[in-house]
PDB file of N, CA and C in Angstrom:
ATOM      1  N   UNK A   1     -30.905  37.831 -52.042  1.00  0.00           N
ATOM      2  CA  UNK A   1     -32.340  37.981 -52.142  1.00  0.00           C
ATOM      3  C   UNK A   1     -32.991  37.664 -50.804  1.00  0.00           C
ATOM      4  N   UNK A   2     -33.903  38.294 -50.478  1.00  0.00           N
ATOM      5  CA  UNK A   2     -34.628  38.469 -49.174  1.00  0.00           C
ATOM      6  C   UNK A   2     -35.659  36.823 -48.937  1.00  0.00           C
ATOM      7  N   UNK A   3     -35.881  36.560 -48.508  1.00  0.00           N
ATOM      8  CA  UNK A   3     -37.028  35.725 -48.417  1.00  0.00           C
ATOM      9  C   UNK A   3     -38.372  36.549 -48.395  1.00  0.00           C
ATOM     10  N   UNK A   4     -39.546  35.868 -48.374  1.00  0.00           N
ATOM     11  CA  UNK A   4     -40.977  36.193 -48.819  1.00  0.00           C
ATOM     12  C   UNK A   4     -41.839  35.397 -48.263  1.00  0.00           C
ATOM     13  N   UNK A   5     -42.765  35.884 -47.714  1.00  0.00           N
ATOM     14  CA  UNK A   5     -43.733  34.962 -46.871  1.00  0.00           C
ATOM     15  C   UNK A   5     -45.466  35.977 -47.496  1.00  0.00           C
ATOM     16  N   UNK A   6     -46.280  35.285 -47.402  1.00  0.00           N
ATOM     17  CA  UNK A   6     -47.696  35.143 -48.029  1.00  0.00           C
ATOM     18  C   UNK A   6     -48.189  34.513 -46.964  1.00  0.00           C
ATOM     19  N   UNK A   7     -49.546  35.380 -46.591  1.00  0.00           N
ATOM     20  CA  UNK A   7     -50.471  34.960 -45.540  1.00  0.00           C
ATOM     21  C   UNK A   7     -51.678  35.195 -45.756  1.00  0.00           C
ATOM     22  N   UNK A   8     -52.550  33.976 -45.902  1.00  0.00           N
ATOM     23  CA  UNK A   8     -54.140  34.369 -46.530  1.00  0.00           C
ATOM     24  C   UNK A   8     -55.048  33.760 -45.071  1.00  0.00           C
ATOM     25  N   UNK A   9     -56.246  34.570 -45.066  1.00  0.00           N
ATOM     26  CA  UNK A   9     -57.350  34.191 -43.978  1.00  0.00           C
ATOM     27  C   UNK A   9     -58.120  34.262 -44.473  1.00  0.00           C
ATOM     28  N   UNK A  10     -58.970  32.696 -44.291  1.00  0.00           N
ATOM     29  CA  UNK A  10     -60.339  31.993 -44.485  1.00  0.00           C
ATOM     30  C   UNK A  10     -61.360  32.002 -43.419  1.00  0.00           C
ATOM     31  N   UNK A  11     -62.752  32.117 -43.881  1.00  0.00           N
ATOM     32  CA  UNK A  11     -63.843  31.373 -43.757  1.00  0.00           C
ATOM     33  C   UNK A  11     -64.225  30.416 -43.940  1.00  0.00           C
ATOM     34  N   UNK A  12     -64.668  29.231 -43.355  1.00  0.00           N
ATOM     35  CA  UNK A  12     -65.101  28.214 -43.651  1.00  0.00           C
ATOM     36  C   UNK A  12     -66.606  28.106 -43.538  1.00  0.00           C
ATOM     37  N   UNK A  13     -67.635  27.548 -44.554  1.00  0.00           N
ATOM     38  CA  UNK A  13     -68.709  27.074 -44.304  1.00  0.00           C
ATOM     39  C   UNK A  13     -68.923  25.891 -43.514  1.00  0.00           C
ATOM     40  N   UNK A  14     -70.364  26.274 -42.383  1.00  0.00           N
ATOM     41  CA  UNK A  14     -70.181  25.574 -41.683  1.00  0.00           C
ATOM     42  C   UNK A  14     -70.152  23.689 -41.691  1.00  0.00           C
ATOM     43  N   UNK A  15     -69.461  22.503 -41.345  1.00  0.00           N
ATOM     44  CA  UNK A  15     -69.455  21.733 -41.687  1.00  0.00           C
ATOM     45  C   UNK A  15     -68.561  21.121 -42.859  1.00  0.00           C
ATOM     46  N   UNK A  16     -67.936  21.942 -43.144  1.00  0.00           N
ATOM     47  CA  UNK A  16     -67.140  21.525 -44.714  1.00  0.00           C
ATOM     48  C   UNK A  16     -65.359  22.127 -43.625  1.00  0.00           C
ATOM     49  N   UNK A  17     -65.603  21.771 -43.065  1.00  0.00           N
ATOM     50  CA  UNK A  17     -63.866  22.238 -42.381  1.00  0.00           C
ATOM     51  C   UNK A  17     -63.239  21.125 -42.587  1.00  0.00           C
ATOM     52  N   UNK A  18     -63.716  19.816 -42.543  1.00  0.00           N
ATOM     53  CA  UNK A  18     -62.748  18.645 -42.831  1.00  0.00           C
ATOM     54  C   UNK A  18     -62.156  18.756 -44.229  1.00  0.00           C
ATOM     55  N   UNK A  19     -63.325  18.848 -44.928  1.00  0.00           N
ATOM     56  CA  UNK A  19     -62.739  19.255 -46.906  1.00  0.00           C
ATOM     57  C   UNK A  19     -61.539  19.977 -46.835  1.00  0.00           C
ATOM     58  N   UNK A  20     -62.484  21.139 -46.270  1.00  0.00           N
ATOM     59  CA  UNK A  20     -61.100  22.466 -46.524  1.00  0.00           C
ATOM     60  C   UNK A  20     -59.812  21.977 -46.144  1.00  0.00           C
ATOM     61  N   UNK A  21     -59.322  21.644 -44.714  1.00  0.00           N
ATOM     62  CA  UNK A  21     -58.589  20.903 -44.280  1.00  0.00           C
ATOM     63  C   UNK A  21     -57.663  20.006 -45.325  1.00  0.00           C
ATOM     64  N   UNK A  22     -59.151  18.777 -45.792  1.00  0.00           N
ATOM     65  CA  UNK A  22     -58.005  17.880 -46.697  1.00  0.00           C
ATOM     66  C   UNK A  22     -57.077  18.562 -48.052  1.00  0.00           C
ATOM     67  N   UNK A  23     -58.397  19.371 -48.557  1.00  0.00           N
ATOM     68  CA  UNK A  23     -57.443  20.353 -49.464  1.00  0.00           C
ATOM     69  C   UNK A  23     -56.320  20.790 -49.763  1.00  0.00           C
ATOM     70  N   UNK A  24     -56.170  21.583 -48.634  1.00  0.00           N
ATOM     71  CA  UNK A  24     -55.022  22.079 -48.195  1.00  0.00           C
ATOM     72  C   UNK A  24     -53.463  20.776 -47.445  1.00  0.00           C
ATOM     73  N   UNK A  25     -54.233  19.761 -47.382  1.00  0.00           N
ATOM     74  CA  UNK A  25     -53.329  18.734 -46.485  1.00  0.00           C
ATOM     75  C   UNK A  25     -52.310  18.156 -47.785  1.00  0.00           C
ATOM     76  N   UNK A  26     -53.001  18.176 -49.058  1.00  0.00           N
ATOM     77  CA  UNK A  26     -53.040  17.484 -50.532  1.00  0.00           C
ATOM     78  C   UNK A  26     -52.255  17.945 -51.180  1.00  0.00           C
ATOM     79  N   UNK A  27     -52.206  19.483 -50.670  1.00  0.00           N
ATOM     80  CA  UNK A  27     -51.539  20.638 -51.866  1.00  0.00           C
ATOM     81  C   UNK A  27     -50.271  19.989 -51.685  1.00  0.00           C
ATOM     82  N   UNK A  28     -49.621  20.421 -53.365  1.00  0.00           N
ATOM     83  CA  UNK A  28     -47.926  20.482 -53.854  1.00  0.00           C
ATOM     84  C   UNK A  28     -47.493  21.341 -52.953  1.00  0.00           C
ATOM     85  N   UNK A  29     -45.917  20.927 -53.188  1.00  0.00           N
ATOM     86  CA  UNK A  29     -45.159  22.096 -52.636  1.00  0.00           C
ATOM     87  C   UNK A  29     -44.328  22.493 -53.812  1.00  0.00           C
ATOM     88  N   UNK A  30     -44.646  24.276 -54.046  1.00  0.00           N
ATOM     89  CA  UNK A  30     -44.617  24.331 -54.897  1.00  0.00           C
ATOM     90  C   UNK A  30     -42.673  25.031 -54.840  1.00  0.00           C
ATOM     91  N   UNK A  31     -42.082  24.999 -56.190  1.00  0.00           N
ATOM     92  CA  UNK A  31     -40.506  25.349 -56.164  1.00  0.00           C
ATOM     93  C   UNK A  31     -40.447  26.468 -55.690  1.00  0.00           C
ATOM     94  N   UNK A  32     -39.546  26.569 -54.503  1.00  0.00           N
ATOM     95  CA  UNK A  32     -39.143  27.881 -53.792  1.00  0.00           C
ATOM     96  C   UNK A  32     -39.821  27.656 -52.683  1.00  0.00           C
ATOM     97  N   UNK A  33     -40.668  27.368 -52.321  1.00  0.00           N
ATOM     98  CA  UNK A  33     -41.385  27.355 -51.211  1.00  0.00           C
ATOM     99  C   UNK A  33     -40.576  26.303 -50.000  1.00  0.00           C
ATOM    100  N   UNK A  34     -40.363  26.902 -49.119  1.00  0.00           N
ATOM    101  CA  UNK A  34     -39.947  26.219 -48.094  1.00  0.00           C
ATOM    102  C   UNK A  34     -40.462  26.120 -46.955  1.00  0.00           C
ATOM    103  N   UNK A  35     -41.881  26.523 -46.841  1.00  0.00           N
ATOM    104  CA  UNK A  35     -42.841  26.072 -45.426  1.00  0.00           C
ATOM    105  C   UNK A  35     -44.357  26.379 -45.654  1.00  0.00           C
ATOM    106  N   UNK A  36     -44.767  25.864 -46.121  1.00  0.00           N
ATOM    107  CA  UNK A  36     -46.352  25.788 -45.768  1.00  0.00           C
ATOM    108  C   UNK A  36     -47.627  25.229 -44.503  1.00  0.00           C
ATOM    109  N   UNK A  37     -47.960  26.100 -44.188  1.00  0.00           N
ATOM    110  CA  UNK A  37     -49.243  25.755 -42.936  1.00  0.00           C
ATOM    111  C   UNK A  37     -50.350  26.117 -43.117  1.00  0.00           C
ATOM    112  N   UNK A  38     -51.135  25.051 -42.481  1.00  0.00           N
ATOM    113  CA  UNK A  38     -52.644  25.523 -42.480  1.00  0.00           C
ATOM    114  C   UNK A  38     -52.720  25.832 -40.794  1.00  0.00           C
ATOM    115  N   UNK A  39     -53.209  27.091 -40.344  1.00  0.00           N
ATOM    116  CA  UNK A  39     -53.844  27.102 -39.012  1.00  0.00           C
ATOM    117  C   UNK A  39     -54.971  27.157 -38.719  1.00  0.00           C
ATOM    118  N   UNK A  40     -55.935  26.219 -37.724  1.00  0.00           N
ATOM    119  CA  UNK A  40     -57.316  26.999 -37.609  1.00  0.00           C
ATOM    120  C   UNK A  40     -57.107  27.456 -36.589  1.00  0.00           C
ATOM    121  N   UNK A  41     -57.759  28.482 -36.653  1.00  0.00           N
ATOM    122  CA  UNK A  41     -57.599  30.193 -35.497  1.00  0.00           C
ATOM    123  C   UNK A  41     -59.415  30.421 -35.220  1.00  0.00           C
ATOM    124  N   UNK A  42     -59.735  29.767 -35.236  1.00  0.00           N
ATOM    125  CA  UNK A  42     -61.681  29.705 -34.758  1.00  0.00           C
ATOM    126  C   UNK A  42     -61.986  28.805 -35.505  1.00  0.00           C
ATOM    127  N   UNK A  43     -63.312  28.422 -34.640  1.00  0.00           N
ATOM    128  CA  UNK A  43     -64.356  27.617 -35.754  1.00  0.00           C
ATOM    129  C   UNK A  43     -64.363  27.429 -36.658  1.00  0.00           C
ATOM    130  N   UNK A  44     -64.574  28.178 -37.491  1.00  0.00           N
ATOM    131  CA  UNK A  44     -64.812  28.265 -38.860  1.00  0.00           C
ATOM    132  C   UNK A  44     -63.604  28.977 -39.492  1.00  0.00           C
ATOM    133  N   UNK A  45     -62.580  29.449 -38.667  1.00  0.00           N
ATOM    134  CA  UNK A  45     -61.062  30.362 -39.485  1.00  0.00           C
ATOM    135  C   UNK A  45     -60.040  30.403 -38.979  1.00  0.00           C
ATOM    136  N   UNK A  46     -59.247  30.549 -40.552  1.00  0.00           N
ATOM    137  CA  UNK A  46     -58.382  30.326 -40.288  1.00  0.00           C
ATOM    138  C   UNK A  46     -57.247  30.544 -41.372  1.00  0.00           C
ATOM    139  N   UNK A  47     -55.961  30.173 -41.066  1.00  0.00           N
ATOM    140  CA  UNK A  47     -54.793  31.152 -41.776  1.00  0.00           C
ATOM    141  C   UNK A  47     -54.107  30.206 -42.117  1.00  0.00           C
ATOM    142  N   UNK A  48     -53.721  30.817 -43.980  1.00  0.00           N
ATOM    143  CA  UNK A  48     -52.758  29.694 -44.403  1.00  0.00           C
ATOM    144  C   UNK A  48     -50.878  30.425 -44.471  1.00  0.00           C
ATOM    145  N   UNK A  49     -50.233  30.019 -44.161  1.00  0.00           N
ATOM    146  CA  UNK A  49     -48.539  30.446 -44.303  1.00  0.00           C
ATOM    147  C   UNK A  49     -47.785  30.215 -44.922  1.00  0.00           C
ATOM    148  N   UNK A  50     -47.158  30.686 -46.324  1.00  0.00           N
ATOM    149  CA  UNK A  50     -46.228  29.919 -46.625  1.00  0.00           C
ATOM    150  C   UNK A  50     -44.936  30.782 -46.471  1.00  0.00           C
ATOM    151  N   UNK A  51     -43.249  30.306 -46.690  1.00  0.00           N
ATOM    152  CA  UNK A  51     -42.385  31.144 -46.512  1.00  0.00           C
ATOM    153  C   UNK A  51     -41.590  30.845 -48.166  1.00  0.00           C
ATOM    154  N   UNK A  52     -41.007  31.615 -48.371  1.00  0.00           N
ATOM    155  CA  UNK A  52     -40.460  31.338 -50.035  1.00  0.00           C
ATOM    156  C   UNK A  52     -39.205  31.937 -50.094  1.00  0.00           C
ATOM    157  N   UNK A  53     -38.421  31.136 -50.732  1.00  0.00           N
ATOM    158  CA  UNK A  53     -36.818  31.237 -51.026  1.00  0.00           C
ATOM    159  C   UNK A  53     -36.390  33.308 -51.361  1.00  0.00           C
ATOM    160  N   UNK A  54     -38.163  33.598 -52.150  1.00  0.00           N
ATOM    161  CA  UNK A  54     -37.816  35.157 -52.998  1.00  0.00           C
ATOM    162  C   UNK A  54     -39.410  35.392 -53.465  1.00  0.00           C
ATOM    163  N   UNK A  55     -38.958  36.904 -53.328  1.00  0.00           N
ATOM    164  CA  UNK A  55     -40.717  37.308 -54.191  1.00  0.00           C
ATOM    165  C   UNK A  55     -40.719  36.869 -55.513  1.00  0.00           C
ATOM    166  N   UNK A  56     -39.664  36.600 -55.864  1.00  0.00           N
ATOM    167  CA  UNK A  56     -39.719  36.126 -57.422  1.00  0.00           C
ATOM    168  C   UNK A  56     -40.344  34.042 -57.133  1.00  0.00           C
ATOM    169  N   UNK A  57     -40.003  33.772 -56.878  1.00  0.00           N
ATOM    170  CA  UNK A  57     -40.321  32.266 -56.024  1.00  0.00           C
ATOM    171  C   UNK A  57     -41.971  32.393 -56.068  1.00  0.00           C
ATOM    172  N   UNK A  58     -42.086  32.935 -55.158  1.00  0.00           N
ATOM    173  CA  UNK A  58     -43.564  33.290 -54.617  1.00  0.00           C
ATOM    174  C   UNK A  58     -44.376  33.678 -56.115  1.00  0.00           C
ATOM    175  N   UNK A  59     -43.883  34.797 -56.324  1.00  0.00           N
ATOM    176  CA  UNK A  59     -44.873  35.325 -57.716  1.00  0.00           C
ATOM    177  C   UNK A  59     -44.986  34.131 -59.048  1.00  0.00           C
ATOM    178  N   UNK A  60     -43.696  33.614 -59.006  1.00  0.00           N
ATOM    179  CA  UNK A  60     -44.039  31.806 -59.865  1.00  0.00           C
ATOM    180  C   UNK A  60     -44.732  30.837 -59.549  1.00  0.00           C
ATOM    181  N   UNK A  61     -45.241  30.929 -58.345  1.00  0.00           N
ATOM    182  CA  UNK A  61     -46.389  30.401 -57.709  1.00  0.00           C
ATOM    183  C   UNK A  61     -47.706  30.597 -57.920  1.00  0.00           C
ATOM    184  N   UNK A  62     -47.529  31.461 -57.987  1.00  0.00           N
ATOM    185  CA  UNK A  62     -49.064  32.250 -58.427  1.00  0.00           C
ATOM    186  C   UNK A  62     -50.260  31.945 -59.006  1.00  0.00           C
ATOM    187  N   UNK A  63     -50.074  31.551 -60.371  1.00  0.00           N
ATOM    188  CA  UNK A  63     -51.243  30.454 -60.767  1.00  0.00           C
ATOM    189  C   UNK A  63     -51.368  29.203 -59.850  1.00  0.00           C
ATOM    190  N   UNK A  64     -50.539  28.496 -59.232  1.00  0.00           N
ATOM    191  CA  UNK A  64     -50.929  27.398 -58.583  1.00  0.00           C
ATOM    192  C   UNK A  64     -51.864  27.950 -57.301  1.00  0.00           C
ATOM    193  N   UNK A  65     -51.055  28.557 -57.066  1.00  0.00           N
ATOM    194  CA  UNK A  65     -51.913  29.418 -55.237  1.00  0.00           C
ATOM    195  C   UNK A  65     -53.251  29.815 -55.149  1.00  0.00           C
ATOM    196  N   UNK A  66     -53.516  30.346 -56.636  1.00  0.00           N
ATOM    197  CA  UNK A  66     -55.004  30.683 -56.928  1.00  0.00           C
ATOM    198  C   UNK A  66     -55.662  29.775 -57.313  1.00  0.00           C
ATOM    199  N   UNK A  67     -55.652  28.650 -58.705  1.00  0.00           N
ATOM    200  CA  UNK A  67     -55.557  27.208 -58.430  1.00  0.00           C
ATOM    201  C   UNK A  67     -56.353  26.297 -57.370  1.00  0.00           C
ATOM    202  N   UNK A  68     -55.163  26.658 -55.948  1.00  0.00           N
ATOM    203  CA  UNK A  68     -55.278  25.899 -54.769  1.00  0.00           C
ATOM    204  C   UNK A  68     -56.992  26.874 -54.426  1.00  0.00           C
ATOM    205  N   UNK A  69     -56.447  27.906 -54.106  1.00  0.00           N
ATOM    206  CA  UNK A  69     -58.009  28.961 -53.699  1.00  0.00           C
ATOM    207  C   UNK A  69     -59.180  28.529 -54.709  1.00  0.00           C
ATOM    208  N   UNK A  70     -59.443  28.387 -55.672  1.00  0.00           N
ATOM    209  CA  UNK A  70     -60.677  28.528 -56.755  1.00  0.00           C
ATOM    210  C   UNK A  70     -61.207  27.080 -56.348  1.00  0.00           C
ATOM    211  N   UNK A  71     -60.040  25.778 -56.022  1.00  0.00           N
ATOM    212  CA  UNK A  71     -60.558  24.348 -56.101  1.00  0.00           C
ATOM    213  C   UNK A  71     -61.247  24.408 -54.762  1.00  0.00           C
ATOM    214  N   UNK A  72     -61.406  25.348 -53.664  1.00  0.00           N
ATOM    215  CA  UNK A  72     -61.908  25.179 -52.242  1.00  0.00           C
ATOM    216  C   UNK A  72     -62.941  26.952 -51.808  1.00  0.00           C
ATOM    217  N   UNK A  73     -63.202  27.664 -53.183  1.00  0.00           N
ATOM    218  CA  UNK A  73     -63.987  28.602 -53.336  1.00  0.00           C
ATOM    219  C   UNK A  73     -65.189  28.009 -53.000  1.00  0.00           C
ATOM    220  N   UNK A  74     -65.811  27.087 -53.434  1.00  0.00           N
ATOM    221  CA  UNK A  74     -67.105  26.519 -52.524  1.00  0.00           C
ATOM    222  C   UNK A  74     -67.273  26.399 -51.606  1.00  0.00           C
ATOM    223  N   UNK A  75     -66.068  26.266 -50.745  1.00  0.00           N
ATOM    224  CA  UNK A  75     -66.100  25.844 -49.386  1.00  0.00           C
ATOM    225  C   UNK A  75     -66.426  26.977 -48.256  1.00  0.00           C
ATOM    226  N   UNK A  76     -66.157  28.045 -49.029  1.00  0.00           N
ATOM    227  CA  UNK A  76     -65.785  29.422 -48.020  1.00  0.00           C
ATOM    228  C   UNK A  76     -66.940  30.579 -47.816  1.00  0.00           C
ATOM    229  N   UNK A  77     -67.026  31.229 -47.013  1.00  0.00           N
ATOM    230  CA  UNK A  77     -67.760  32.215 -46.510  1.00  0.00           C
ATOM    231  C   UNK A  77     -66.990  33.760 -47.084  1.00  0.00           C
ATOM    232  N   UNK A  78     -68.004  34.156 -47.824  1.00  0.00           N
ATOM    233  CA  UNK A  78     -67.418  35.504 -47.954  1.00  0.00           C
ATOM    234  C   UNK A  78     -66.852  36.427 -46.287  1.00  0.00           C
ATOM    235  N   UNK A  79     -65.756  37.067 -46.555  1.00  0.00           N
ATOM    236  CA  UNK A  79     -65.271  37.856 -45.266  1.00  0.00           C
ATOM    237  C   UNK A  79     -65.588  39.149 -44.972  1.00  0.00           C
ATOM    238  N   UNK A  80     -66.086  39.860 -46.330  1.00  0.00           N
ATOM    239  CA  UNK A  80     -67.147  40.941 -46.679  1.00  0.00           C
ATOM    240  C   UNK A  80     -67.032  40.978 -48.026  1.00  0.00           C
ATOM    241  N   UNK A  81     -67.776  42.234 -48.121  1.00  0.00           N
ATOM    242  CA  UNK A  81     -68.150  42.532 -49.975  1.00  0.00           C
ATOM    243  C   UNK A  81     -66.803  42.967 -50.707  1.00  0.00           C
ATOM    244  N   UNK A  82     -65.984  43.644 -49.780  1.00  0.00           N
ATOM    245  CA  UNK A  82     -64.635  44.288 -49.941  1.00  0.00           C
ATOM    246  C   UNK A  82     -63.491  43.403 -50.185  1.00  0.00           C
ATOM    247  N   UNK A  83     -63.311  42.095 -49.352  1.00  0.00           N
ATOM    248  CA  UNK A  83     -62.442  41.169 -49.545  1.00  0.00           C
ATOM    249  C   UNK A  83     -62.947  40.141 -50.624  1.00  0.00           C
ATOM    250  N   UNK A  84     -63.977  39.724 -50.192  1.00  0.00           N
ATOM    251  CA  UNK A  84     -64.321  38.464 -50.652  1.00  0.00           C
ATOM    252  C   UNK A  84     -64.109  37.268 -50.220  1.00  0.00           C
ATOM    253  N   UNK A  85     -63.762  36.379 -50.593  1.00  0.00           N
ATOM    254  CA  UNK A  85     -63.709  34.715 -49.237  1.00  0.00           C
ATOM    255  C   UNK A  85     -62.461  34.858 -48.844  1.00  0.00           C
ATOM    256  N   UNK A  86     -61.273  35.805 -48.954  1.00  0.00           N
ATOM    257  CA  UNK A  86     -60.046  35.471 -48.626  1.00  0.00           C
ATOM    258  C   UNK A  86     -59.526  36.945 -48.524  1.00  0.00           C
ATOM    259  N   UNK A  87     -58.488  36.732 -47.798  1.00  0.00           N
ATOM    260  CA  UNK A  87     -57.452  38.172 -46.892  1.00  0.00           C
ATOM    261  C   UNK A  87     -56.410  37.550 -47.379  1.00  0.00           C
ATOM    262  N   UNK A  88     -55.479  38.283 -48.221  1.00  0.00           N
ATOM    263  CA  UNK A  88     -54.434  37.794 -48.396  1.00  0.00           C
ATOM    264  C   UNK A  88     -53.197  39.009 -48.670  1.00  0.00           C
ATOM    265  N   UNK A  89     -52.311  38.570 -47.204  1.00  0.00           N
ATOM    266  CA  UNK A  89     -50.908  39.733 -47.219  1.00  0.00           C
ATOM    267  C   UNK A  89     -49.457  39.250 -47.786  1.00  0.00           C
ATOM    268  N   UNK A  90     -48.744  39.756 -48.187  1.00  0.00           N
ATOM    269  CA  UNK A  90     -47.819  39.156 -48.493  1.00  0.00           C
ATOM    270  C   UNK A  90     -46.094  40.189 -48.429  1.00  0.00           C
ATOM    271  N   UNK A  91     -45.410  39.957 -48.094  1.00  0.00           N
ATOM    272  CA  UNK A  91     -43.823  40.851 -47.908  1.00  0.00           C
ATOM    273  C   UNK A  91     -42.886  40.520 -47.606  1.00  0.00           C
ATOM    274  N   UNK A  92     -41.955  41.045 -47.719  1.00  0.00           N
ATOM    275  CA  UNK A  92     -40.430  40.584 -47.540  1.00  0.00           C
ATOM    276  C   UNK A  92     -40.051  40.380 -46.451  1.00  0.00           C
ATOM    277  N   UNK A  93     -39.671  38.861 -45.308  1.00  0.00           N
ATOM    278  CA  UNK A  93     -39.040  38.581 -44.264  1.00  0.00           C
ATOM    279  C   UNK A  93     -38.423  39.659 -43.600  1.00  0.00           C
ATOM    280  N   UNK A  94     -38.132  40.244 -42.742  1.00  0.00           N
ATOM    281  CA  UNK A  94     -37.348  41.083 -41.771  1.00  0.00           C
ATOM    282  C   UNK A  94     -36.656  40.317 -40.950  1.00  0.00           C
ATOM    283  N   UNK A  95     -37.351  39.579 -40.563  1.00  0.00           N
ATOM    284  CA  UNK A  95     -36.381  39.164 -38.866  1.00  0.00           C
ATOM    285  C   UNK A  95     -36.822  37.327 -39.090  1.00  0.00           C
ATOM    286  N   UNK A  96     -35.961  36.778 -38.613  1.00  0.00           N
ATOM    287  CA  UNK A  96     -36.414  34.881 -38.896  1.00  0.00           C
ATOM    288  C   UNK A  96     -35.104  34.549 -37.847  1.00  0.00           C
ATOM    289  N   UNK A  97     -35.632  33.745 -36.546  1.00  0.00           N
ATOM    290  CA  UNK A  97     -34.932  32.878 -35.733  1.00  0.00           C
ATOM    291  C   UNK A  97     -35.657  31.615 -35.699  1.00  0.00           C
ATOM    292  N   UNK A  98     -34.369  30.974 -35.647  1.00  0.00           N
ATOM    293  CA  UNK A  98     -34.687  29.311 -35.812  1.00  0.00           C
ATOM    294  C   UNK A  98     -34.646  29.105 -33.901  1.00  0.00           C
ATOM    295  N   UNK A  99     -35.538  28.371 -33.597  1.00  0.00           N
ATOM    296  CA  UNK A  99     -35.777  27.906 -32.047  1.00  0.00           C
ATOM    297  C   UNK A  99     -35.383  26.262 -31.899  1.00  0.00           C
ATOM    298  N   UNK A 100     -34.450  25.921 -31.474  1.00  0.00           N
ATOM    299  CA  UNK A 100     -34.190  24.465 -31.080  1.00  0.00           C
ATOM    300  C   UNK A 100     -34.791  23.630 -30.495  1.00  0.00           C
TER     301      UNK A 100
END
């Protein structure tokens, strides 16, 4: 089975970046999951990472992941009318080197 990685991008309202932050600092790790990150990539945004054992892994996640998103939906800036507060990609690993 392939590995699986999920990548969502936030808005933050302004001033509430520490929340968001702790939020995310708090979260489980959920079974299968073997790397989670928060990055901020601007001011106010920024990208969360996780990597997962399998899409099956990942998709058992699912209620928690949304869960994690709905408990920090206050926090966020819509990204347009089309997305909504969150960008979220997700697919099967291709290429993974470990760096010493």
């Amino acid at each position: 089975m392939a590995k699986h990685t999920n990548v969502v991008r936030f808005r933050v309202k302004s001033g509430k970046q520490h929340e968001f932050e702790s939020v995310f600092g708090k979260a489980e790790i959920w079974g299968g999951q073997l790397l989670h990150l928060l990055a901020k990539i601007g001011d106010k945004s920024y990208v969360e990472y996780a990597l997962w054992e399998s899409e099956e892994k990942m998709a058992d996640a699912r209620p928690q992941m949304i869960g994690l998103l709905d408990s920090t939906r206050h926090l966020l800036e819509e990204l347009s009318p089309e997305l909504g507060v969150n960008d979220p990609v997700s697919g099967a690993v291709v290429f993974e080197k470990h760096m010493s």
